[in-house]
Protein backbone atom coordinates (compact mmCIF):
# COMPACT_ATOMS: atom_id res chain seq x y z
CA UNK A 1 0.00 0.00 0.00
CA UNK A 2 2.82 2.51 0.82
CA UNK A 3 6.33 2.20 0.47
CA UNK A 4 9.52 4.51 0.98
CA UNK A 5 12.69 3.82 -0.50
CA UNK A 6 15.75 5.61 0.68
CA UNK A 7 14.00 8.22 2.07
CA UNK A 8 16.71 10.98 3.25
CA UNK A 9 15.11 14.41 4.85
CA UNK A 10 16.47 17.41 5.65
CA UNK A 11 15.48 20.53 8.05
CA UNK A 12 17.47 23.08 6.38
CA UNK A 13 20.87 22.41 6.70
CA UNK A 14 20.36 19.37 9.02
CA UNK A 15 19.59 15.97 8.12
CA UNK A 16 17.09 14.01 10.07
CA UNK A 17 15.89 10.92 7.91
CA UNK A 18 18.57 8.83 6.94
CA UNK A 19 18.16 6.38 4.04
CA UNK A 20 15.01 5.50 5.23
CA UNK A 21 12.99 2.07 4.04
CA UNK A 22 9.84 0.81 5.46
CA UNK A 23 6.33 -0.51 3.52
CA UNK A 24 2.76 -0.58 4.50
CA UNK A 25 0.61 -3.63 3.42
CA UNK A 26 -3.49 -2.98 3.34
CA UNK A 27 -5.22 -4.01 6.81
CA UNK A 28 -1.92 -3.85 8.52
CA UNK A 29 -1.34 -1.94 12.29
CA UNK A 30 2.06 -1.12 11.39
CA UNK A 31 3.88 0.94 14.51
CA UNK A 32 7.32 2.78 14.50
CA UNK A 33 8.84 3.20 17.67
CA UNK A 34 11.61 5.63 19.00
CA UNK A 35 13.04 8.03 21.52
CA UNK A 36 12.30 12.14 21.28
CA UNK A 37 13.92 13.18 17.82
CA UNK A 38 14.46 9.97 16.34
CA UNK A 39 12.63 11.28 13.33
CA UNK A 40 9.26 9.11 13.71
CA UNK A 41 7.37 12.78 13.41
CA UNK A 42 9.09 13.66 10.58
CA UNK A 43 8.69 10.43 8.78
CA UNK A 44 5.35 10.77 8.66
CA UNK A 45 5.46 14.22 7.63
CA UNK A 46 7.60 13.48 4.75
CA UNK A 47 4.42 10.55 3.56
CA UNK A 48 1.96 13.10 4.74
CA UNK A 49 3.85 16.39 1.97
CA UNK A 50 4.18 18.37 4.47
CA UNK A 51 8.43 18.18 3.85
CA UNK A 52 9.85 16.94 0.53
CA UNK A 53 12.65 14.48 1.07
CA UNK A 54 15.98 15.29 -0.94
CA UNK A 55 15.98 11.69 -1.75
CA UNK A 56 14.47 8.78 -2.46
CA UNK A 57 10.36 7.75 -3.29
CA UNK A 58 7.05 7.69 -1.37
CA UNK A 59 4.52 5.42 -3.33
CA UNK A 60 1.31 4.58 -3.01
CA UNK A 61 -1.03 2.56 -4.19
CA UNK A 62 1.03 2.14 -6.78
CA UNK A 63 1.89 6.14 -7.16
CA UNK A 64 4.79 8.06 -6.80
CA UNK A 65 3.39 11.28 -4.39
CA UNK A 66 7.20 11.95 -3.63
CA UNK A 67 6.61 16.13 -3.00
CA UNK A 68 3.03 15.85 -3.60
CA UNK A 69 1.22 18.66 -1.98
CA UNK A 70 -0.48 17.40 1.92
CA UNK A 71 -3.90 18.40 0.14
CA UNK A 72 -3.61 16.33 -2.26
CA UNK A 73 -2.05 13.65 -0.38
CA UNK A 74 -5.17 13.80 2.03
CA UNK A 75 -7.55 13.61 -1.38
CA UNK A 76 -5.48 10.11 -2.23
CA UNK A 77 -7.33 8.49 1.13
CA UNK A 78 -3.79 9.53 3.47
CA UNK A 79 -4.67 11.48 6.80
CA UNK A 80 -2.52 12.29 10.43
CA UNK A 81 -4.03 12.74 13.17
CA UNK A 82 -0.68 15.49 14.19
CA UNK A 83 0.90 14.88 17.46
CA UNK A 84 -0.79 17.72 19.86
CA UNK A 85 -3.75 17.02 18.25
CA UNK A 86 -4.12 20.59 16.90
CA UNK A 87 -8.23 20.45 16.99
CA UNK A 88 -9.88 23.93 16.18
CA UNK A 89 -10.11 25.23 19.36
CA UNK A 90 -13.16 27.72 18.58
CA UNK A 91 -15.33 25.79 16.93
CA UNK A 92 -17.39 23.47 17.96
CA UNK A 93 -17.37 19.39 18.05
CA UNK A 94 -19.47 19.26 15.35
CA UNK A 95 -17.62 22.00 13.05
CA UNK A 96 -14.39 20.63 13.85
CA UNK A 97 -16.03 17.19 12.11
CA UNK A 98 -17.02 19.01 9.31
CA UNK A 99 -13.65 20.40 8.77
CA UNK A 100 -12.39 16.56 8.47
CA UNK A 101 -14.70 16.55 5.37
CA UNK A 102 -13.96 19.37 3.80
CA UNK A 103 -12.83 17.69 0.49
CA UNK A 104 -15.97 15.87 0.32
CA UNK A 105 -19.07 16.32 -1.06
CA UNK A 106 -21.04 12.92 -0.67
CA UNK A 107 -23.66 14.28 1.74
CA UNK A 108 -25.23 11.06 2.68
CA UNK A 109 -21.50 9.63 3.29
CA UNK A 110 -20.37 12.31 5.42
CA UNK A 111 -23.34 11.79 7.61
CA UNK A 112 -22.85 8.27 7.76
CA UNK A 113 -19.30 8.55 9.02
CA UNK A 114 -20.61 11.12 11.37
CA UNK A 115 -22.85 8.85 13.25
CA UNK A 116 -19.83 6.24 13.04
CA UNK A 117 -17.51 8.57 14.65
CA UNK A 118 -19.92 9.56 17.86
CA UNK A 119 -20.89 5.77 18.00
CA UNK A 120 -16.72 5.38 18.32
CA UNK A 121 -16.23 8.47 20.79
CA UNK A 122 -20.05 9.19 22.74
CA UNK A 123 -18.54 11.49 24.52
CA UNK A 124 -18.35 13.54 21.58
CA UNK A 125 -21.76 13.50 20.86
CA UNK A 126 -23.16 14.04 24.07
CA UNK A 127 -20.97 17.70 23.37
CA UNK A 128 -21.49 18.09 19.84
CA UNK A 129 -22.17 21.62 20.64
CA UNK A 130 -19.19 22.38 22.96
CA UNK A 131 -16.30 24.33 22.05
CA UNK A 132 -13.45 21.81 21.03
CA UNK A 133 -10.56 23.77 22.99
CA UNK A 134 -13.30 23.49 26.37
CA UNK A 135 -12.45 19.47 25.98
CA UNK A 136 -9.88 17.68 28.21
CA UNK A 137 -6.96 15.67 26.74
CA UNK A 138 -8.80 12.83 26.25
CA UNK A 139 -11.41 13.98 24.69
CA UNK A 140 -9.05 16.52 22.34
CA UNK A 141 -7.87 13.68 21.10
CA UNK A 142 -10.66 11.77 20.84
CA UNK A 143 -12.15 14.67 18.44
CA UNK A 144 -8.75 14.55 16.50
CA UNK A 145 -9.34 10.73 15.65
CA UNK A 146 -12.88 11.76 14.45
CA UNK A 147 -12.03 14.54 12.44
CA UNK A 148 -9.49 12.31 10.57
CA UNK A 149 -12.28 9.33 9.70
CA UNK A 150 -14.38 12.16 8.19
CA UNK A 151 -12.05 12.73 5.44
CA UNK A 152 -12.77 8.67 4.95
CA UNK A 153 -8.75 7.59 4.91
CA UNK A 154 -7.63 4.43 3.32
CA UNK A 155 -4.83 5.20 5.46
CA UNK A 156 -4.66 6.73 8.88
CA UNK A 157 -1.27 8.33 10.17
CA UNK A 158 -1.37 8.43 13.85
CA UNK A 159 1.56 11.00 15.71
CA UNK A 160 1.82 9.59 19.57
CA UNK A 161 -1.79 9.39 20.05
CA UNK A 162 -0.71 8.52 24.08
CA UNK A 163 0.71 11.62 24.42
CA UNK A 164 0.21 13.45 27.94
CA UNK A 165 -2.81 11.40 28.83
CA UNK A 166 -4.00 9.27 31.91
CA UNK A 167 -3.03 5.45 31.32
CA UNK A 168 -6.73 4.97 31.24
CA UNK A 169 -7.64 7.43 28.50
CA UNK A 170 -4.40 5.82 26.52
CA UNK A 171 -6.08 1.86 26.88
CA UNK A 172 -9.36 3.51 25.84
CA UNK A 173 -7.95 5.09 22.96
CA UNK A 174 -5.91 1.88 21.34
CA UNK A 175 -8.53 -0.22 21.89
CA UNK A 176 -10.34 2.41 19.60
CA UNK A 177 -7.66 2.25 16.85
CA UNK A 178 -7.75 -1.36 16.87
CA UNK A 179 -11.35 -1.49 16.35
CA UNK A 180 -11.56 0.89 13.49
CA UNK A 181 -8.72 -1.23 11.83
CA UNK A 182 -10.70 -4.50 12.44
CA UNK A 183 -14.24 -2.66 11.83
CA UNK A 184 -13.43 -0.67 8.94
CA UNK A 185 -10.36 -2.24 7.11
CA UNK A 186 -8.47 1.02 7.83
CA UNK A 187 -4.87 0.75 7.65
CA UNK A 188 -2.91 2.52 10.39
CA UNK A 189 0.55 3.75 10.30
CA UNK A 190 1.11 4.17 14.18
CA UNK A 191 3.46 6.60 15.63
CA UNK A 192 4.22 5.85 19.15
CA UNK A 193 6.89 6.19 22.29
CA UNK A 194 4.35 4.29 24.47
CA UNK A 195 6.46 1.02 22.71
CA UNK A 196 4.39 -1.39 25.01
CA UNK A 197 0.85 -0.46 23.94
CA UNK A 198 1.91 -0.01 20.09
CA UNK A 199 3.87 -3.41 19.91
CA UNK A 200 0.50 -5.02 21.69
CA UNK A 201 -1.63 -3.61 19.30
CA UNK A 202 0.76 -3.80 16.18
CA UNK A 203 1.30 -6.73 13.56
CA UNK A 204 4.70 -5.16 12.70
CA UNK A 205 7.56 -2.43 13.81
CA UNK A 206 9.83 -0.70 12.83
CA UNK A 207 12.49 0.83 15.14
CA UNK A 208 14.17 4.05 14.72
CA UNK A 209 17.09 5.84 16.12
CA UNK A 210 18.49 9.18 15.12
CA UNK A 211 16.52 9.49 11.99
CA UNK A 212 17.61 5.39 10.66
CA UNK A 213 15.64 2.56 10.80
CA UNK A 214 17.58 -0.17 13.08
CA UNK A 215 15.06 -2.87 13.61
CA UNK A 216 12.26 -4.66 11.70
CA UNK A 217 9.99 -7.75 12.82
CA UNK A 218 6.58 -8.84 13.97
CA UNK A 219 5.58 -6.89 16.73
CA UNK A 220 5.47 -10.27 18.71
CA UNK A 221 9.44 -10.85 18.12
CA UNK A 222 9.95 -6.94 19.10
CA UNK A 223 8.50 -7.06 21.82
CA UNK A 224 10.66 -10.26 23.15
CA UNK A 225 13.61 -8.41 21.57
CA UNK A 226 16.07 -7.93 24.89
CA UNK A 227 17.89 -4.69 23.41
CA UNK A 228 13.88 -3.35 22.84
CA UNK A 229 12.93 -4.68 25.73
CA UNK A 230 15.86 -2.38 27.79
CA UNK A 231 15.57 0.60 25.58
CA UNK A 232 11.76 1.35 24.97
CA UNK A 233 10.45 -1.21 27.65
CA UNK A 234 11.97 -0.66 30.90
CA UNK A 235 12.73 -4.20 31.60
């Protein structure tokens, strides 16, 4: 479904992917785990064409989007839910739905995958009409996952959807990604330092340190990997 070949990415001056290979198959829970700056953020901005890579490909679906614009990418069935979430703070639960479909114009869809997204998240629909920045955590991040189904992805970026939440909003919130990948096919490209969640949920993951990829298996094998097991584990 998605591949990159020798991806190499650059801030400026200063490099932060380094010949960078990893592929996507459809259905897949694929997770990439790393430390703060490995380059798992920027990774997925570099699929999502928000930064052009100096070298190497992104396909697909069988297209090369290498430095394809991120509207465009998002009109291919590609979508992040961005690490901070980065809701719209003055609009509304509701409106900040809409905004997920604003490249779409299939009315009865868009209400379909509405109701699909408060049947995922009720919370959200009991406050359809609240502000999204009056939300907590959670819930911010809740609405971010929902405003990324309503574009309809084929596949679903997700940037450290654990981040700064209570371990209880975290459990609720992968068991969510795992149903939508089981209930609706979607494939998920998961982004992730909580390594023990991700590798539970995963079928396969990638590890990467200072902007490389070092390690590749089943999830299963990673997570009875000893050197992953003292490094992103804690055992």
């Amino acid at each position: 479904m998605l591949e990159l070949k020798n991806i190499d990415t650059y801030y400026g001056n200063i490099q932060a992917l380094y010949d960078v290979n990893l592929y996507i198959d459809h259905g897949e829970i694929i997770t990439l785990i790393g430390g703060n700056g490995a380059g798992k953020s920027t990774t997925l901005m570099t699929i999502c064409g928000v930064l052009d890579p100096r070298r190497g490909s992104v396909t697909y679906e069988d297209m090369d989007i290498t430095g394809m614009s991120a509207e465009k990418v998002v009109a291919r069935g590609i979508c992040q839910v961005p690490e901070g979430r980065l809701i719209f703070p003055e609009l509304t639960i509701s409106e900040n739905l809409d905004m997920g479909a604003f490249l779409r114009s299939d009315k009865d869809g868009i209400k379909h995958d509405r109701e699909y997204a408060y049947e995922l998240f009720p919370i959200l629909y009991e406050r359809r009409r609240q502000m999204g920045g009056n939300l907590s955590g959670g819930e911010q991040q809740m609405l971010a996952i929902a405003r990324a189904l309503m574009a309809r992805p084929r596949l679903l970026l997700l940037d450290e959807p654990s981040m700064g939440l209570a371990p209880l909003i975290v459990r609720q919130i992968f068991d969510i990604i795992t149903k939508i990948n089981k209930e609706s096919g979607t494939t998920i490209f998961l982004v992730e330092q909580n390594a023990n969640l991700a590798l539970k949920i995963g079928h396969r993951g990638y590890v990467m340190e200072n902007g490389k990829i070092v390690l590749t298996d089943t999830c299963d094998t990673l997570l009875a990997n000893e050197d992953v097991k003292r490094a992103y584990l804690g055992l």
